[in-house]
N, C-alpha and C. Protein backbone atom coordinates (compact mmCIF):
# COMPACT_ATOMS: atom_id res chain seq x y z
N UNK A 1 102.65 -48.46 63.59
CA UNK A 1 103.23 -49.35 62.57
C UNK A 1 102.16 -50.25 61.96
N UNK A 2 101.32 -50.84 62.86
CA UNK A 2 100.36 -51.72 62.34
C UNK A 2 99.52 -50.68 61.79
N UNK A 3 98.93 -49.45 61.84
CA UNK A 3 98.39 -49.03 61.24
C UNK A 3 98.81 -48.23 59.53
N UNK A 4 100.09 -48.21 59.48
CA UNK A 4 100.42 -47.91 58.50
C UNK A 4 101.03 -49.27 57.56
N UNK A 5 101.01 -50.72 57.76
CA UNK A 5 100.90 -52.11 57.07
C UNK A 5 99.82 -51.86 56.89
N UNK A 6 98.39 -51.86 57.38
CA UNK A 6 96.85 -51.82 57.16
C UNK A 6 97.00 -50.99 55.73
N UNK A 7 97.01 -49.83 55.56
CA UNK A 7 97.21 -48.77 54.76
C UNK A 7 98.00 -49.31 53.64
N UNK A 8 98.76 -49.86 53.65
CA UNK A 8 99.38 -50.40 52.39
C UNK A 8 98.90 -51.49 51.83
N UNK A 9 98.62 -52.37 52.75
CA UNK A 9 97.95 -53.30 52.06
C UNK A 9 96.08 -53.13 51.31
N UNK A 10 95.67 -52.27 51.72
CA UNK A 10 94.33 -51.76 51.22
C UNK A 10 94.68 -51.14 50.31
N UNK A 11 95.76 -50.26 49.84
CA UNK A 11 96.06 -49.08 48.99
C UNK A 11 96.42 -50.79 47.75
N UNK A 12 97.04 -51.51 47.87
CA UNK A 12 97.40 -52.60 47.38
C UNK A 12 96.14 -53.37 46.61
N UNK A 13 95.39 -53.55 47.50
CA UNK A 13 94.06 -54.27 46.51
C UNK A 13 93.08 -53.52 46.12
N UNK A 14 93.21 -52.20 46.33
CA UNK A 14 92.17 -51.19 45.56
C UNK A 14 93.11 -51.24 44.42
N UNK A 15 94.43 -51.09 43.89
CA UNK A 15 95.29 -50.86 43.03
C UNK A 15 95.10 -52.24 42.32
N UNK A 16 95.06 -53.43 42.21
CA UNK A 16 94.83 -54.49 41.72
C UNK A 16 93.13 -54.48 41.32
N UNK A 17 92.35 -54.00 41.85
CA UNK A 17 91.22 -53.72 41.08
C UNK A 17 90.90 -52.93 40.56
N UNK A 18 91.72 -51.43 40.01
CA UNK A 18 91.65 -50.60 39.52
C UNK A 18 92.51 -51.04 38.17
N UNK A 19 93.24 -51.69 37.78
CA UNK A 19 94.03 -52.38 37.01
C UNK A 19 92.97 -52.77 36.09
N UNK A 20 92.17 -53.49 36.25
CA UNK A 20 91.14 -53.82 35.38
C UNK A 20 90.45 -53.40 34.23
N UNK A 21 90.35 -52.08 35.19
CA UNK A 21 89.37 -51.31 34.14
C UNK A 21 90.04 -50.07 33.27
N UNK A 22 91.24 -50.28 33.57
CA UNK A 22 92.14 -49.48 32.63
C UNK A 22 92.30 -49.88 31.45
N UNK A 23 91.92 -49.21 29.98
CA UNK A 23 91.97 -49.71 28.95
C UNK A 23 93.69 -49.47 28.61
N UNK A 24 93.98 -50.54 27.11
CA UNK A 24 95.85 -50.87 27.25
C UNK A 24 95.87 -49.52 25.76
N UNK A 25 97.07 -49.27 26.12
CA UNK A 25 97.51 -48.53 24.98
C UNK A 25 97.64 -49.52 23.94
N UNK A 26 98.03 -48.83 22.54
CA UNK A 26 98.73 -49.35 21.20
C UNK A 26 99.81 -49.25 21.01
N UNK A 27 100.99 -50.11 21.53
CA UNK A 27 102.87 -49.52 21.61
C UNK A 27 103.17 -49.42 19.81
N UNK A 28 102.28 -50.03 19.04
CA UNK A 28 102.61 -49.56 17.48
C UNK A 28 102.20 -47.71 17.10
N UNK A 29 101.39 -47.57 17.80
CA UNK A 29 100.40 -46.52 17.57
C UNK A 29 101.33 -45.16 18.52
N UNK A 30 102.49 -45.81 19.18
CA UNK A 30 102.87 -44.89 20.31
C UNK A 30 104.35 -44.87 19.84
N UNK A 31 104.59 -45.00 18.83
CA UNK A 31 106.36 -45.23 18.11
C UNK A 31 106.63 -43.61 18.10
N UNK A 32 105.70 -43.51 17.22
CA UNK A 32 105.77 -41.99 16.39
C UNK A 32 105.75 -40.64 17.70
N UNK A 33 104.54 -40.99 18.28
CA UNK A 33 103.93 -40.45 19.56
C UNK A 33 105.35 -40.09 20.15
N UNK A 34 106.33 -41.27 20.82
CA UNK A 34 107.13 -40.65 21.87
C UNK A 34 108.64 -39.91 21.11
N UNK A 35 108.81 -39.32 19.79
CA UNK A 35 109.68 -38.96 19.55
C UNK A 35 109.95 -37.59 19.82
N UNK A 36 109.40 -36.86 21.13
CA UNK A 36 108.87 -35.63 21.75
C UNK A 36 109.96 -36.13 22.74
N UNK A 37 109.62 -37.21 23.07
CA UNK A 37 110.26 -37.53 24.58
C UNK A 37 111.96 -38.55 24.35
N UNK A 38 112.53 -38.64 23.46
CA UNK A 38 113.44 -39.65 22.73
C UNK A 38 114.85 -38.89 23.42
N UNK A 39 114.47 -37.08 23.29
CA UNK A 39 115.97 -36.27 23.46
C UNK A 39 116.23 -36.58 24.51
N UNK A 40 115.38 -36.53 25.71
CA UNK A 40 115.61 -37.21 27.46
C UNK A 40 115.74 -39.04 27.43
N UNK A 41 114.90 -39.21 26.77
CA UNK A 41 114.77 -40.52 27.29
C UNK A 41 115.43 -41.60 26.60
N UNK A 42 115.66 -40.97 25.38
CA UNK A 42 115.88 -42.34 24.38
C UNK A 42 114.94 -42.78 23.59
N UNK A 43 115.56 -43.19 22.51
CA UNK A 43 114.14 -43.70 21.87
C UNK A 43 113.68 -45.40 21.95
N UNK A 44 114.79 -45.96 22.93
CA UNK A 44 114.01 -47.08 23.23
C UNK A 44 113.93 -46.83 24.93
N UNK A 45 113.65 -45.83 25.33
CA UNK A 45 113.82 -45.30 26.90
C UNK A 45 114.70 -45.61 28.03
N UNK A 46 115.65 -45.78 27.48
CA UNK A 46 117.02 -45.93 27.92
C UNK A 46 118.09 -44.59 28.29
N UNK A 47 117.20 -43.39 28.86
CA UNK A 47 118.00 -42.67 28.62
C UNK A 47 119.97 -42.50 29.09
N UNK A 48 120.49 -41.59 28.63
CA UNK A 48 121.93 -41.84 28.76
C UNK A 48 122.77 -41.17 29.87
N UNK A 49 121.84 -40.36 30.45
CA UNK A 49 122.23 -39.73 31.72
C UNK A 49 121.32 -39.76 33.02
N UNK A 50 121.94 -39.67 34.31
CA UNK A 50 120.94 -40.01 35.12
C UNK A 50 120.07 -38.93 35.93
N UNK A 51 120.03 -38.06 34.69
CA UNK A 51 119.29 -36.84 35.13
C UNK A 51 118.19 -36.91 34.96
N UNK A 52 117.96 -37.99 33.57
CA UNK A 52 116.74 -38.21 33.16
C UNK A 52 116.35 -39.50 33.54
N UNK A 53 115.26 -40.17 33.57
CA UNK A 53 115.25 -41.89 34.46
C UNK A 53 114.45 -42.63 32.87
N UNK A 54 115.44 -43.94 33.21
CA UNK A 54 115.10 -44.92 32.62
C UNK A 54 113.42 -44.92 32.72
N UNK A 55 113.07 -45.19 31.24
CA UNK A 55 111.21 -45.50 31.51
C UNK A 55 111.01 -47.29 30.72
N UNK A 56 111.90 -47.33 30.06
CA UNK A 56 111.66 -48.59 29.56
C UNK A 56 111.07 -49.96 30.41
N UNK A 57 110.17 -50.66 29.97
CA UNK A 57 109.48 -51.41 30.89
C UNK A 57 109.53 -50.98 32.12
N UNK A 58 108.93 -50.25 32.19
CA UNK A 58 108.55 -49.13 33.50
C UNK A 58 107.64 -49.71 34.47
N UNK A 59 106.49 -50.28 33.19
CA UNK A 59 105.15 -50.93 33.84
C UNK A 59 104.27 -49.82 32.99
N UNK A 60 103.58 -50.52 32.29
CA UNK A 60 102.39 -49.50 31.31
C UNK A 60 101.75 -48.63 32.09
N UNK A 61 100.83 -49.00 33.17
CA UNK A 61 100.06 -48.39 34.25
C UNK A 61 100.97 -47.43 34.73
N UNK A 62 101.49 -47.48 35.41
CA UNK A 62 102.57 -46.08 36.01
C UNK A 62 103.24 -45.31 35.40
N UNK A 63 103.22 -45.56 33.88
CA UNK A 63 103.91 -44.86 33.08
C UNK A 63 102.88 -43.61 32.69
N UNK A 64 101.55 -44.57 32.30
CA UNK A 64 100.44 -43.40 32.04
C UNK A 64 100.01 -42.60 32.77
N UNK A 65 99.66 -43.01 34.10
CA UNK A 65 99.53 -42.56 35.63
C UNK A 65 100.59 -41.37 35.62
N UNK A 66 101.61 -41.17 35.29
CA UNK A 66 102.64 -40.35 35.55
C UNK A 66 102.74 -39.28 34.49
N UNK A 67 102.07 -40.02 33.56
CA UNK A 67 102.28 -38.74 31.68
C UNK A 67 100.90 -37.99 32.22
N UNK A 68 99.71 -38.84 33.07
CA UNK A 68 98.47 -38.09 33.25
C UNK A 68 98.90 -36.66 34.35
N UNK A 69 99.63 -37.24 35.28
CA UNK A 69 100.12 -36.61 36.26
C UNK A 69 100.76 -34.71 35.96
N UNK A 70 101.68 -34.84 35.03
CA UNK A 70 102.58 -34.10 34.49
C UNK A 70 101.54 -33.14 33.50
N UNK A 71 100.68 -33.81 32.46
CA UNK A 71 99.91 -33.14 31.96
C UNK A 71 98.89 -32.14 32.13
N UNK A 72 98.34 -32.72 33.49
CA UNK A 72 97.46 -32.03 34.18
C UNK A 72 98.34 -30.76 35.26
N UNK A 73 99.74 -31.47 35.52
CA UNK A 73 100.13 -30.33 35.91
C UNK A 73 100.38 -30.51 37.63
N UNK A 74 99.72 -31.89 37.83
CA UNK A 74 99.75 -32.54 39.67
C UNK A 74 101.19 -32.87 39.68
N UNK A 75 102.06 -33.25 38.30
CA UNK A 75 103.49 -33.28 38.94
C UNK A 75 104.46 -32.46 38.14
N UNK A 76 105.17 -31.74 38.73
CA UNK A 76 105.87 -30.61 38.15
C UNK A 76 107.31 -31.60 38.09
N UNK A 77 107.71 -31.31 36.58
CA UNK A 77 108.85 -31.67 35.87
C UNK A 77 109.25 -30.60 34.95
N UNK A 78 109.88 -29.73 35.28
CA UNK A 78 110.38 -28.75 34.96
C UNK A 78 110.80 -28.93 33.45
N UNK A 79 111.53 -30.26 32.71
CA UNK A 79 111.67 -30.12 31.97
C UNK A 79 110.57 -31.19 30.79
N UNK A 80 109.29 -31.10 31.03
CA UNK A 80 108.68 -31.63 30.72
C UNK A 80 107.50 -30.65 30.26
N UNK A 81 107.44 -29.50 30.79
CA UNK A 81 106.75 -28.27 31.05
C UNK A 81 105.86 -27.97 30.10
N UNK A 82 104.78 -28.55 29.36
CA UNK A 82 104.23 -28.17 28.34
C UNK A 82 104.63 -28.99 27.33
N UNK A 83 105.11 -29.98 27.10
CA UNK A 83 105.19 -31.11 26.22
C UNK A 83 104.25 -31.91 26.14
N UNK A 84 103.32 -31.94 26.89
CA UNK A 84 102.00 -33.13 26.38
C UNK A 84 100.68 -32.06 26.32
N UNK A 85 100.96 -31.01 26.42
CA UNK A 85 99.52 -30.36 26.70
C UNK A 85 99.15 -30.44 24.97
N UNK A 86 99.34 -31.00 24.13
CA UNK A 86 98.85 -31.25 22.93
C UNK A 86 98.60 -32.58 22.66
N UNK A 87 98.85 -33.60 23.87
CA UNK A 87 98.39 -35.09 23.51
C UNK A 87 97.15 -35.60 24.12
N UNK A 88 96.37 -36.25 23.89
CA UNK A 88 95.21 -36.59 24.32
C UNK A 88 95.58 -38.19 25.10
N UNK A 89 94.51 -38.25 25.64
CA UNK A 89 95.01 -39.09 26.86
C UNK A 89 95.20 -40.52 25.94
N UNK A 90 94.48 -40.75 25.12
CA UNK A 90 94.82 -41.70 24.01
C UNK A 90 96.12 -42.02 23.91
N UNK A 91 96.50 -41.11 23.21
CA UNK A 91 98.06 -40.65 23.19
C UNK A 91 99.36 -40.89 24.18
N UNK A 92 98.69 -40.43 25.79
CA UNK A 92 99.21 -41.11 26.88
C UNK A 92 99.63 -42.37 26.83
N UNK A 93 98.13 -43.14 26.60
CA UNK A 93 98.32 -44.65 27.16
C UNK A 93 99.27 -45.17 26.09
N UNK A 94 99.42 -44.50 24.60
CA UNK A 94 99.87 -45.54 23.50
C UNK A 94 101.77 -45.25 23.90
N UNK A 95 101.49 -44.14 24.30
CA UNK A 95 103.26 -43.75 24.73
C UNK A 95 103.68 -44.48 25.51
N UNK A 96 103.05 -44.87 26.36
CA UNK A 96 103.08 -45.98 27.66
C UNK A 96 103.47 -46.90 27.66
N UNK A 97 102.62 -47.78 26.72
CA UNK A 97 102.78 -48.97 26.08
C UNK A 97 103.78 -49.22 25.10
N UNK A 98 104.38 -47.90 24.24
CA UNK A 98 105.36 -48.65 23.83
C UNK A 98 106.66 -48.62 24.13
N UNK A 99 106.73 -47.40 25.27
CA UNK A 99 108.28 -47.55 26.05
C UNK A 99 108.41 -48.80 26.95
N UNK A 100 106.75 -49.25 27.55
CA UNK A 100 106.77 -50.76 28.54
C UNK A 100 107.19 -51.39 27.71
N UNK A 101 107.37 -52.06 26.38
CA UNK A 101 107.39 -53.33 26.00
C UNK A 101 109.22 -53.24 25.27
N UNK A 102 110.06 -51.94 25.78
CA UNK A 102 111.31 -51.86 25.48
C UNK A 102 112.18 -52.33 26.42
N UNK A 103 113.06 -53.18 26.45
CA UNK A 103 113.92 -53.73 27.59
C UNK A 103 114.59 -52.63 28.25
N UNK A 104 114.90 -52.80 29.42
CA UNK A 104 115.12 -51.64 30.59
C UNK A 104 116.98 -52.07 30.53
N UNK A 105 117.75 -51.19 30.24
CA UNK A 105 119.26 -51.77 30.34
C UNK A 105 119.28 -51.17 31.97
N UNK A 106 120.67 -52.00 32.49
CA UNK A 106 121.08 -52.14 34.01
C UNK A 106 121.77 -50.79 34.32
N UNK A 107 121.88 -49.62 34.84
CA UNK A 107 122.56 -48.72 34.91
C UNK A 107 123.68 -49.51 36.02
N UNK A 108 123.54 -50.13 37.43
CA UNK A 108 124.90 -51.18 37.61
C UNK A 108 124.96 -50.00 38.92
N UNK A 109 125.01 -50.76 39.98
CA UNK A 109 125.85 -50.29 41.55
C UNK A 109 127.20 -49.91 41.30
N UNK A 110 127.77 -49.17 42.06
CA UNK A 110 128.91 -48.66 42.17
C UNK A 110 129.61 -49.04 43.60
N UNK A 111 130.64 -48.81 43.42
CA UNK A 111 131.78 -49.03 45.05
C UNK A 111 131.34 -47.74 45.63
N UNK A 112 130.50 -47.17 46.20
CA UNK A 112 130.35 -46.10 47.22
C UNK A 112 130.78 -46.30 48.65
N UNK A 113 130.92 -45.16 49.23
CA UNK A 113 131.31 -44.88 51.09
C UNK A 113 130.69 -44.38 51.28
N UNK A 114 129.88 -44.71 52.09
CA UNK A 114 128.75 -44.18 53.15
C UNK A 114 129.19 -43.57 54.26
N UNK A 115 128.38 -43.12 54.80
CA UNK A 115 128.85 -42.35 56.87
C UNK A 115 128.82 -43.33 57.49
N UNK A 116 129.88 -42.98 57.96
CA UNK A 116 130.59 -44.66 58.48
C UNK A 116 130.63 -45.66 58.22
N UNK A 117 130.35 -45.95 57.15
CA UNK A 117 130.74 -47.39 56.23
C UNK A 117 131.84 -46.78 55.00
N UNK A 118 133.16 -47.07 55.21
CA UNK A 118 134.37 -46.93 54.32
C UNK A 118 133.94 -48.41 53.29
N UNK A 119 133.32 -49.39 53.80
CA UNK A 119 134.21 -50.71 52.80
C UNK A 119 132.57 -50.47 52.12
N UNK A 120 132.78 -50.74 50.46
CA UNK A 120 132.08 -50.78 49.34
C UNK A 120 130.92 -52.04 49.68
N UNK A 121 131.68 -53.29 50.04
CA UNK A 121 130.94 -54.34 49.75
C UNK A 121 129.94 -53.96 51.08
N UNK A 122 130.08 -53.43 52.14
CA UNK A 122 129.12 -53.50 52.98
C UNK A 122 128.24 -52.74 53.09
N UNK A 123 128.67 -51.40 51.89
CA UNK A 123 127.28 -50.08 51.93
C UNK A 123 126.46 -50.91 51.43
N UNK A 124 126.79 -51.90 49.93
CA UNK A 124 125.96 -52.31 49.27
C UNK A 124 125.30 -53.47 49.79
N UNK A 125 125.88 -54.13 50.78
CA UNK A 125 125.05 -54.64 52.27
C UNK A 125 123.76 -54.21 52.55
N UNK A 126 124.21 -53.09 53.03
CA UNK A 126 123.46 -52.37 53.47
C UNK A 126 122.13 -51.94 53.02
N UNK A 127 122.26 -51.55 51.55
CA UNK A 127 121.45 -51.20 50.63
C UNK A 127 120.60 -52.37 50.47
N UNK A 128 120.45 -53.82 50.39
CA UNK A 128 120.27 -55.23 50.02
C UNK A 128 119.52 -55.32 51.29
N UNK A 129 120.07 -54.73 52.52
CA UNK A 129 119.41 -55.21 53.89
C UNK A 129 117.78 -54.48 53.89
N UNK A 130 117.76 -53.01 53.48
CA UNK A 130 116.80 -52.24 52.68
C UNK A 130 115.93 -52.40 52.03
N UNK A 131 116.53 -52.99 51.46
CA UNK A 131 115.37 -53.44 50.26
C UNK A 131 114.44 -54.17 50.54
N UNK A 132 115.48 -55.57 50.49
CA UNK A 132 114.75 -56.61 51.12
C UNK A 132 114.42 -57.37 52.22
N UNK A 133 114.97 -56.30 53.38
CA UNK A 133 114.43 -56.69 54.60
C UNK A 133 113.33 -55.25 55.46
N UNK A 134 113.72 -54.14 54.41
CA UNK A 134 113.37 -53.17 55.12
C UNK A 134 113.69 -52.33 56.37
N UNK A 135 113.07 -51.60 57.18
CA UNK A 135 113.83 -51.73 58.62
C UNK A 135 112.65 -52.13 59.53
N UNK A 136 112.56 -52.59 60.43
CA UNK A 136 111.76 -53.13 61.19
C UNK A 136 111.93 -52.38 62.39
N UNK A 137 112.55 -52.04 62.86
CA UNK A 137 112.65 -51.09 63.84
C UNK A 137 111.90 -49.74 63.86
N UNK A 138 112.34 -49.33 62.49
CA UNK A 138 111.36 -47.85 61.89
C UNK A 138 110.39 -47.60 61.22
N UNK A 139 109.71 -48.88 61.20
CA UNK A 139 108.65 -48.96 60.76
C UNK A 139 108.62 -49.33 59.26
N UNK A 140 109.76 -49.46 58.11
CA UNK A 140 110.22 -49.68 57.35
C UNK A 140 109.60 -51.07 56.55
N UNK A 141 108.77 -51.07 55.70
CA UNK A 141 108.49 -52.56 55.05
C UNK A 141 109.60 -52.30 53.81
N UNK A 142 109.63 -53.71 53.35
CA UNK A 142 110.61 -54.14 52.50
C UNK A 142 110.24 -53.62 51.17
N UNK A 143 111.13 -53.24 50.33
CA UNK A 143 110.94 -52.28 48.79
C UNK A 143 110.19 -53.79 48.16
N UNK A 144 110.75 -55.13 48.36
CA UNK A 144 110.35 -56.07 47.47
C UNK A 144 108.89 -56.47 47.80
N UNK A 145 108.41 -55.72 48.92
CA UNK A 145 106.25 -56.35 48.58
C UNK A 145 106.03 -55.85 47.52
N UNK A 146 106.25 -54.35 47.20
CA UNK A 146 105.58 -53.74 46.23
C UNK A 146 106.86 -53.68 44.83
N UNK A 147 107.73 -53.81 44.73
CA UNK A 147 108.97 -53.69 43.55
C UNK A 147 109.32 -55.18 43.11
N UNK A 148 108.73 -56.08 44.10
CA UNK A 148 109.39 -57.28 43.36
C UNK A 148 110.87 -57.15 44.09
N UNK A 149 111.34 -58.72 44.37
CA UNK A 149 112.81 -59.54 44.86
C UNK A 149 114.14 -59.12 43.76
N UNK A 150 113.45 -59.13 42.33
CA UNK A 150 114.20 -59.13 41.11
C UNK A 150 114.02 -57.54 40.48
N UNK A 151 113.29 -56.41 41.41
CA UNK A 151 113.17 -55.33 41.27
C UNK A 151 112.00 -55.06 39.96
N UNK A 152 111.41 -55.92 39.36
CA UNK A 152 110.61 -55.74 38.26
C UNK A 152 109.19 -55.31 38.50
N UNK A 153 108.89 -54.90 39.57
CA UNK A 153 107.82 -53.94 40.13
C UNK A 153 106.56 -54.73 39.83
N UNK A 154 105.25 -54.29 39.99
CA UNK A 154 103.81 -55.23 39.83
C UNK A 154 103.45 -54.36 39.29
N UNK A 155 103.36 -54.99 37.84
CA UNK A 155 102.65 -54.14 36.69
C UNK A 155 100.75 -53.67 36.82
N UNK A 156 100.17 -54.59 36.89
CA UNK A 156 98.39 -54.54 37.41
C UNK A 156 98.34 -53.59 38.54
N UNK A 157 99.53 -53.83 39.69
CA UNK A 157 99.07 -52.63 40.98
C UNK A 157 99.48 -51.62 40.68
N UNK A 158 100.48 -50.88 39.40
CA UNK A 158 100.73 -49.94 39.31
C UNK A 158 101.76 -49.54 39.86
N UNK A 159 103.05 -50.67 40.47
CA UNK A 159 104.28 -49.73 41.11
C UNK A 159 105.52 -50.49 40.11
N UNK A 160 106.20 -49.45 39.66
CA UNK A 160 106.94 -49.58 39.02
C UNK A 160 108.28 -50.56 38.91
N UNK A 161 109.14 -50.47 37.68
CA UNK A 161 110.01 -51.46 37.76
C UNK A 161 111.13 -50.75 38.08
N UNK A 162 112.23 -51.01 39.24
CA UNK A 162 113.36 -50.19 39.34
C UNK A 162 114.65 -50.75 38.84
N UNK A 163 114.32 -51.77 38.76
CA UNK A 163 115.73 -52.48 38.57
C UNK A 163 116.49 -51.90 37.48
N UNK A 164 117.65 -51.47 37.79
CA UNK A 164 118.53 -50.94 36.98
C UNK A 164 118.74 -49.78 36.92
N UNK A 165 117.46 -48.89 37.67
CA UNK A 165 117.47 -47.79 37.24
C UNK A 165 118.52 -46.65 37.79
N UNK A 166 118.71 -45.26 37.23
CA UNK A 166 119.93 -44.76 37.75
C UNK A 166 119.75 -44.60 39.37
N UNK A 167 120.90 -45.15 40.08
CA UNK A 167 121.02 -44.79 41.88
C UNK A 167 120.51 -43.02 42.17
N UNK A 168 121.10 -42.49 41.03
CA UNK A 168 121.09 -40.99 41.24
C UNK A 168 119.65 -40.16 41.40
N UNK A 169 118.54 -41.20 40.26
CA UNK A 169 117.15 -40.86 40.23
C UNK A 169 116.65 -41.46 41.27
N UNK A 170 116.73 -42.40 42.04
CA UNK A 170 116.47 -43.28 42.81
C UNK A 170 116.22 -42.40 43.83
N UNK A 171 117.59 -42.00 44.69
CA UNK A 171 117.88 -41.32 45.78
C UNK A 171 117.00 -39.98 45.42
N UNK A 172 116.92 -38.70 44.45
CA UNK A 172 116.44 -37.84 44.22
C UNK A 172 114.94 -38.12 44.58
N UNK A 173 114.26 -39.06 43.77
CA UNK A 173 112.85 -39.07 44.50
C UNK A 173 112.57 -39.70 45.50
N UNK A 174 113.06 -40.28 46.11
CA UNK A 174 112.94 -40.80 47.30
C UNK A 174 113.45 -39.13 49.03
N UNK A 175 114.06 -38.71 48.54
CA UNK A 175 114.31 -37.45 49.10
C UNK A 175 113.24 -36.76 48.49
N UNK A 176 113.00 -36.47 47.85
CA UNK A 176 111.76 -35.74 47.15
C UNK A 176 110.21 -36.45 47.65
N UNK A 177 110.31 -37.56 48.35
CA UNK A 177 109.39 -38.03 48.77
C UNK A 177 109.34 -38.19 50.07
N UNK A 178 110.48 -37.73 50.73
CA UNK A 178 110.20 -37.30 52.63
C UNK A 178 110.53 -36.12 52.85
N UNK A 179 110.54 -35.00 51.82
CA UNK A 179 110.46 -34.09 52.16
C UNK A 179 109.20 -33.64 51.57
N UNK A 180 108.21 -34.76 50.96
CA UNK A 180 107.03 -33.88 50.43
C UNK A 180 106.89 -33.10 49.50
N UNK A 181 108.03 -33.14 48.73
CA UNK A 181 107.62 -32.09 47.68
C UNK A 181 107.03 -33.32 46.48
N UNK A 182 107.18 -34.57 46.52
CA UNK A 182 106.66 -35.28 45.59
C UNK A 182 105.36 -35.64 46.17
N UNK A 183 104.22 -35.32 45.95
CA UNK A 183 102.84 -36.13 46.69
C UNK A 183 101.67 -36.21 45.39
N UNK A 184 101.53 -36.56 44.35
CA UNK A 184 100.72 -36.58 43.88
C UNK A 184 100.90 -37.77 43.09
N UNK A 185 99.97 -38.70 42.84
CA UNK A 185 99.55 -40.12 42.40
C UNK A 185 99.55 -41.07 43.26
N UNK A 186 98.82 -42.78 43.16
CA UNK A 186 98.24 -43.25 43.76
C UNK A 186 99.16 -44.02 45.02
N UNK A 187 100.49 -43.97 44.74
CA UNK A 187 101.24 -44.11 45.52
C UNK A 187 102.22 -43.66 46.37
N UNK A 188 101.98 -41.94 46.02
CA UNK A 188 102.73 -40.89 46.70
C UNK A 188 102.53 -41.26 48.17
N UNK A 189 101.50 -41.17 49.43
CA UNK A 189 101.23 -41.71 50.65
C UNK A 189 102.42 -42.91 50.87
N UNK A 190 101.83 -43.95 50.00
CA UNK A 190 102.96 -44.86 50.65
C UNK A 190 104.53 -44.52 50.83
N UNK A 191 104.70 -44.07 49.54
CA UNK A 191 106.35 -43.49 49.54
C UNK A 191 106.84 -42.76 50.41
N UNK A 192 105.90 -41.95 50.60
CA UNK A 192 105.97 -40.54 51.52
C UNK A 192 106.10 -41.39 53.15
N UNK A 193 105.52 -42.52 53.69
CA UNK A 193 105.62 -43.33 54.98
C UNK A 193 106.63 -43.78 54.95
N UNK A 194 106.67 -44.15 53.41
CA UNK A 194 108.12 -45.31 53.65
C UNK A 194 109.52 -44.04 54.05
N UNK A 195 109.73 -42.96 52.93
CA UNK A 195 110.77 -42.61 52.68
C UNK A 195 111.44 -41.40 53.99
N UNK A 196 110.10 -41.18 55.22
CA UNK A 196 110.04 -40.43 55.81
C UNK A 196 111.26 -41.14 57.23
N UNK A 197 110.71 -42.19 56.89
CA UNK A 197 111.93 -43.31 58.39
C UNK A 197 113.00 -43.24 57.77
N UNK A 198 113.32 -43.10 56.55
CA UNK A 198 115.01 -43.54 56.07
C UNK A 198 115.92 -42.48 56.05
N UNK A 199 117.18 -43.16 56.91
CA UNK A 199 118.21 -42.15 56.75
C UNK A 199 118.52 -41.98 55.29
N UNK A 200 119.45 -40.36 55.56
CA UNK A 200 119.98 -40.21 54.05
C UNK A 200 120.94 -41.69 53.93
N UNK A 201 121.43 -41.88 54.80
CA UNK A 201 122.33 -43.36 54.35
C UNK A 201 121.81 -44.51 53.39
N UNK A 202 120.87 -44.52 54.45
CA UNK A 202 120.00 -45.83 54.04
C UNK A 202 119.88 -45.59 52.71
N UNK A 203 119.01 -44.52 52.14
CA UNK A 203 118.60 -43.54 51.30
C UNK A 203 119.85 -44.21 49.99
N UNK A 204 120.70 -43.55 50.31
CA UNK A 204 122.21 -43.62 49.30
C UNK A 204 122.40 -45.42 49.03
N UNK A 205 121.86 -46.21 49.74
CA UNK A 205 122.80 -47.23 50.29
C UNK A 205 121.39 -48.17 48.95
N UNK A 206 120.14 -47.98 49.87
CA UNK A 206 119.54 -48.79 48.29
C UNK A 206 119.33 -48.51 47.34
N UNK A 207 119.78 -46.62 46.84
CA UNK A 207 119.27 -46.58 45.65
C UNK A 207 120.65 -46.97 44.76
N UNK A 208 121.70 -46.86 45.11
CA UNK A 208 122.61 -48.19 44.64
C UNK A 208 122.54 -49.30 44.54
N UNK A 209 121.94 -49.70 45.51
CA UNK A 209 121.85 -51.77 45.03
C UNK A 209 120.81 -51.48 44.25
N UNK A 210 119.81 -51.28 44.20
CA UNK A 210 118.68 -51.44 43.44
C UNK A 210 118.94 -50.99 41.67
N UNK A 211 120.32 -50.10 41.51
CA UNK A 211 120.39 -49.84 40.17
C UNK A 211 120.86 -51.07 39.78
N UNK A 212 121.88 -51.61 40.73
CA UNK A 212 121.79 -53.36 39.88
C UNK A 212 121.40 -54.11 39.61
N UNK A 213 120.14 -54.31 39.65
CA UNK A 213 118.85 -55.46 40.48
C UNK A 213 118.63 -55.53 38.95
N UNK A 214 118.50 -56.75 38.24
CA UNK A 214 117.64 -57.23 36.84
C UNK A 214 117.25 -58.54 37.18
């Protein structure tokens, strides 16, 4: 356990000094740019189903980090498949920048039942206990070191903003991240530690509270 806090917190201030030297996109220059990506996402990145995930104020850095990702081909998105292999990384960052500076709407928790939790108010307990307490038993640190209390993620370290985002995308990569099929970018490792201790419960339980979180 102590050796995997060590690990996060180093992965943490290499990520705050790598922030630096990242030059910023142009979100004027990136209007035109993301109307490739508008049919999934929206054109203020709000998309309308939760098949596709909210990108709006995402966090500039992780947004590009993730268009670099996909482009090169380190993260497979099936329906993304050849949509940027005509943009230059220019292009990346300005797309980046101008879905970050679009307000993120709340997709909103739901009354769910969990395994063995029938009553609503206490899955979402549950989910809240997750987040922001983590589990301590399983080695579990809290979603809010790196996502922020108010879910608005740390833009300079590169981890994203969740708040609001759909429960449904939530849970998908987070399962997608203890079973390993998600491992590529600068924070795949951590996810992959974190998401490997959590039950599917747990699993279900914060990526519901966290769609409410603004």
């Amino acid at each position: 356990m102590i050796k995997y806090y060590f690990l996060l917190m180093v992965s943490v201030v290499l990520l705050l000094f790598s922030a630096s030297s990242q030059s910023a996109g142009d979100a004027a220059a990136g209007q035109n740019k993301v109307l490739v990506c508008a049919g999934c996402h929206g054109s203020d990145g709000n998309s309308l189903v939760p098949n596709f995930p909210k990108i709006a104020g995402l966090g500039e850095k992780y947004i590009t980090e993730q268009l670099r990702l996909v482009k090169s081909g380190e993260r497979i998105i099936m329906e993304m498949t050849g949509i940027l292999d005509q943009s230059s990384d220019q292009d990346l960052q300005d797309m980046a920048a101008y879905y970050n500076q679009k307000q993120r709407t709340i997709a909103g928790s739901k009354e769910i039942e969990l395994i063995g939790i029938s009553d609503p108010d206490k899955a979402l307990a549950l989910g809240e206990k997750v987040y922001r307490g983590g589990n301590i038993a399983n080695g579990v640190a809290a979603c809010t070191g790196c996502h922020s209390p108010s879910g608005n993620g740390n833009g300079p370290a590169g981890y994203p903003a969740l708040g609001g985002q759909y429960a449904e995308y939530i849970e998908k990569q987070l399962l997608a991240y203890r079973r390993g099929e998600r491992a590529s970018g600068n924070n795949a490792s951590i996810m992959q530690g974190v998401a490997a201790n959590l039950s599917d419960k747990e699993i279900k339980a914060v990526s519901n509270y966290i769609s409410g979180l603004n």
